[in-house]
Protein backbone atom coordinates (compact mmCIF):
# COMPACT_ATOMS: atom_id res chain seq x y z
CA UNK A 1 5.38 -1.28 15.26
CA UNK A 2 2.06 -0.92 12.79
CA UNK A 3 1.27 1.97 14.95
CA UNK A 4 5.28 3.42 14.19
CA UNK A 5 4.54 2.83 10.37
CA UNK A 6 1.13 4.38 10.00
CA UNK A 7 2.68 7.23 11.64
CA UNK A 8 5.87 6.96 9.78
CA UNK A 9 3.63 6.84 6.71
CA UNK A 10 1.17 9.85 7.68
CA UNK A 11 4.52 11.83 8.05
CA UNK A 12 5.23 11.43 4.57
CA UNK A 13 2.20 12.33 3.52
CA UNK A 14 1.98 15.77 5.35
CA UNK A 15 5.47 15.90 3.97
CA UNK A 16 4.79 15.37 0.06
CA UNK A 17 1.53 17.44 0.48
CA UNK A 18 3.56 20.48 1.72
CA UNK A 19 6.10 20.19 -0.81
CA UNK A 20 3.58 20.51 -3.21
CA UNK A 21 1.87 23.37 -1.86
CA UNK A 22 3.33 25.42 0.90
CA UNK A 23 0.25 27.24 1.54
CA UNK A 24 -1.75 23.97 2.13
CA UNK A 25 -4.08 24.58 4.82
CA UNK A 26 -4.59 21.51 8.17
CA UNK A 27 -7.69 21.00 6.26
CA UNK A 28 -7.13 20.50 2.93
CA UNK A 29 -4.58 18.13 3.73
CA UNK A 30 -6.89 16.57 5.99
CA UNK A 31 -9.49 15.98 3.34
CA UNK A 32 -7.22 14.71 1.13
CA UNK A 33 -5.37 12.07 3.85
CA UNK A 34 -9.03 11.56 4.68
CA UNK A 35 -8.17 11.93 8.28
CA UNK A 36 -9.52 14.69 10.71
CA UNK A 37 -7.96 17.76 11.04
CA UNK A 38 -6.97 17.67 14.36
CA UNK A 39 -4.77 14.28 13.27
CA UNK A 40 -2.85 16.05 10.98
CA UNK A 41 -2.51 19.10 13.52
CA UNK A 42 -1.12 16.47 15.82
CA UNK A 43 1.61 15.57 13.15
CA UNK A 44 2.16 19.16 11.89
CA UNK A 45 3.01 19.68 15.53
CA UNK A 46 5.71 16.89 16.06
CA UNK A 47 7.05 17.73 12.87
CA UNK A 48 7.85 21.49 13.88
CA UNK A 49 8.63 20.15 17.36
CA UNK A 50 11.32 17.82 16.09
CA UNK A 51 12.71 20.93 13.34
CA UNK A 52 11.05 19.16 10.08
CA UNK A 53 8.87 21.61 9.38
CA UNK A 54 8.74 25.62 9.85
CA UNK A 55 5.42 27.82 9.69
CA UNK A 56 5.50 31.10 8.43
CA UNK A 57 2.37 33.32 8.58
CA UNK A 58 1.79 34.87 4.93
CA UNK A 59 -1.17 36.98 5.60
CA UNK A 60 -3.29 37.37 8.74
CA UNK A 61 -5.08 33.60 8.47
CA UNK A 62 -2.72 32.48 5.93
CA UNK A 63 0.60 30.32 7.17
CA UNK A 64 3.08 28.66 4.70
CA UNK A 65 4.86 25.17 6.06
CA UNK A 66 8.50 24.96 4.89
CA UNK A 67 10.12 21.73 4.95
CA UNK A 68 13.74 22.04 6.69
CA UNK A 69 16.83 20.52 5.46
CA UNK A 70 16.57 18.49 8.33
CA UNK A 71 13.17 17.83 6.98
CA UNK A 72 13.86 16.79 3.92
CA UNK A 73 15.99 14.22 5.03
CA UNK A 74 13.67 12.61 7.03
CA UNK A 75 11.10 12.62 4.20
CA UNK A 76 13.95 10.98 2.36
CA UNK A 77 14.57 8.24 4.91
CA UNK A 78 10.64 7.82 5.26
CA UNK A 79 10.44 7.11 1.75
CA UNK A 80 13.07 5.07 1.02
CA UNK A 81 11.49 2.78 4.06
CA UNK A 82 8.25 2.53 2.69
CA UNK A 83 9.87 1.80 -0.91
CA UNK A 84 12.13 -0.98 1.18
CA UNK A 85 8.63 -2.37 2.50
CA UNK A 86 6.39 -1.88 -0.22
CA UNK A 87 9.49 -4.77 -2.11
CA UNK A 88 9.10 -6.82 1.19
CA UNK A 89 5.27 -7.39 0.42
CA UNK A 90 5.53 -7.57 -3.34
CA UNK A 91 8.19 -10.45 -2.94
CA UNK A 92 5.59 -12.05 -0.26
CA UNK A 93 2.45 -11.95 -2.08
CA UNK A 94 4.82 -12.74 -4.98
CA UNK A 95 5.94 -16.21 -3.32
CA UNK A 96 3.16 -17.05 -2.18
CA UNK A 97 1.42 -16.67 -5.69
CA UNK A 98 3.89 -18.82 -6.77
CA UNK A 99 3.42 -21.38 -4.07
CA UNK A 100 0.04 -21.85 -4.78
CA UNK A 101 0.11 -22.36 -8.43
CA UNK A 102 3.06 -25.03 -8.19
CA UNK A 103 0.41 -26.44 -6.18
CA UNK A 104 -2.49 -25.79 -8.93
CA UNK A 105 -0.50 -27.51 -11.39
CA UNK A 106 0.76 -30.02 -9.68
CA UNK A 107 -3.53 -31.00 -9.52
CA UNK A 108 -3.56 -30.67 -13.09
CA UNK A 109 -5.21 -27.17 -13.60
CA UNK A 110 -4.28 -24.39 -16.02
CA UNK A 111 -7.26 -22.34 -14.81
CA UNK A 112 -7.79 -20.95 -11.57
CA UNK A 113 -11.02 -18.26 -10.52
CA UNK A 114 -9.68 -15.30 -8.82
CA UNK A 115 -11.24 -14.55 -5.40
CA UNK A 116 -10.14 -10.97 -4.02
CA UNK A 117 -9.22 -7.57 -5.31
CA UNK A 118 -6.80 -4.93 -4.60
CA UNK A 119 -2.69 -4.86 -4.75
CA UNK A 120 -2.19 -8.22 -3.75
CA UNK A 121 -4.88 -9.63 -6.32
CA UNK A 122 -3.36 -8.12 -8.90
CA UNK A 123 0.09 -9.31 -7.97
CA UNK A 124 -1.98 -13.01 -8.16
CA UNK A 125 -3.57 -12.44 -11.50
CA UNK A 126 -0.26 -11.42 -12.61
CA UNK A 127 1.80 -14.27 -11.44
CA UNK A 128 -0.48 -16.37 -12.90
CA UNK A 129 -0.53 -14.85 -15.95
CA UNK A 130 3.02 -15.33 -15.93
CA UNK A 131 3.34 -18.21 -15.15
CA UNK A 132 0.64 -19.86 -17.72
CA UNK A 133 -2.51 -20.04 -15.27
CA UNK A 134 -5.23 -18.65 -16.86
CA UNK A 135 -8.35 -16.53 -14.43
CA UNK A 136 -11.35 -17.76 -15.53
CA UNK A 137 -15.23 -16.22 -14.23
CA UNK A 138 -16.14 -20.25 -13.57
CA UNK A 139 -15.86 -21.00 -9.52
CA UNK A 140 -15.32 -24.85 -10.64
CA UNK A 141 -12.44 -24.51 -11.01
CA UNK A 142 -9.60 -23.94 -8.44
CA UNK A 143 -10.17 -20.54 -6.57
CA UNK A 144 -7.61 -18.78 -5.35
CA UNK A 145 -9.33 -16.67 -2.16
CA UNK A 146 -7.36 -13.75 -1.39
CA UNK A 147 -7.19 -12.55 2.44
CA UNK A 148 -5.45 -10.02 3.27
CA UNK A 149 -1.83 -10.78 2.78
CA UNK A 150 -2.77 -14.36 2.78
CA UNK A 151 -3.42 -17.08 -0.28
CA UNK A 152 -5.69 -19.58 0.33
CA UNK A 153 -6.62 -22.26 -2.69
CA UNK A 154 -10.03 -24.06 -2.60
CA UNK A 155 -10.07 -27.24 -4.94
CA UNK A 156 -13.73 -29.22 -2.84
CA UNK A 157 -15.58 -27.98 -6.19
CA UNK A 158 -12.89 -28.11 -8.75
CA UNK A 159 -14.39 -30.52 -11.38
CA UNK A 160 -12.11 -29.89 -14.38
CA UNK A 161 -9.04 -31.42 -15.01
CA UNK A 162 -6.45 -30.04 -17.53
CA UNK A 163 -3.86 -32.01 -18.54
């Protein structure tokens, strides 16, 4: 299934790229996936296999993708997917964020220290924020250690005590 999405997502990618420029080239969009070029040959190819995407040749070395109608609806169902999984995750992180600072203030804190960065450390900080938990730079005080998807809280060190 992970392997579906990521090439569910990389679709969409080769997708948006060539609807912003036509005249892209394998390795430009390449570069900019950060991926090699023969990975996004191998998606150009199942795209125009499947009637996504048409090539036109311009100029002698020069092609232009076209996205078909048929195209563009897949591009549309690909995106509202990852929009409809994107809100999955936020509400998870978002939970669990909330989890552990019912927990934090059930232990009498109003500060926690921030371990992690990325998406879901900013959903975190946010929450907390929120929710009246301040992020402090002092590790004595609860941390919350971000992995991955996952939450954990560490109190062992946690020597202050709000009321």
């Amino acid at each position: 299934m992970a392997n579906s999405n990521n090439h569910e997502n990389r679709d969409l990618d080769i997708l948006e790229h060539i609807e912003q420029d036509p005249e892209t080239t394998q390795a430009t969009m390449a570069a900019r996936l950060g991926v090699a070029v023969g990975t996004v040959n191998w998606h150009l190819k199942r795209l125009i296999e499947k009637g996504y995407v048409k090539v036109r040749r311009v100029e002698r070395r020069k092609l232009r993708y076209i996205i078909t109608p048929q195209g563009i609806a897949y591009r549309t169902n690909l995106l509202v997917d990852y929009i409809h999984t994107s809100f999955d995750i936020y509400r998870l992180v978002r939970q669990r964020s909330m989890d552990a600072i019912a927990h934090i203030k059930e232990k009498n804190f109003s500060q926690v220290y921030l371990d992690g960065s990325g998406d879901v450390a900013e959903i975190c900080r946010l929450t907390c924020l929120e929710q009246g938990i301040d992020i402090t730079e002092k590790k004595s005080y609860p941390i919350f250690h971000i992995e991955g998807l996952k939450i954990f809280i560490i109190l062992e060190d946690s020597k202050h005590d709000n009321p």
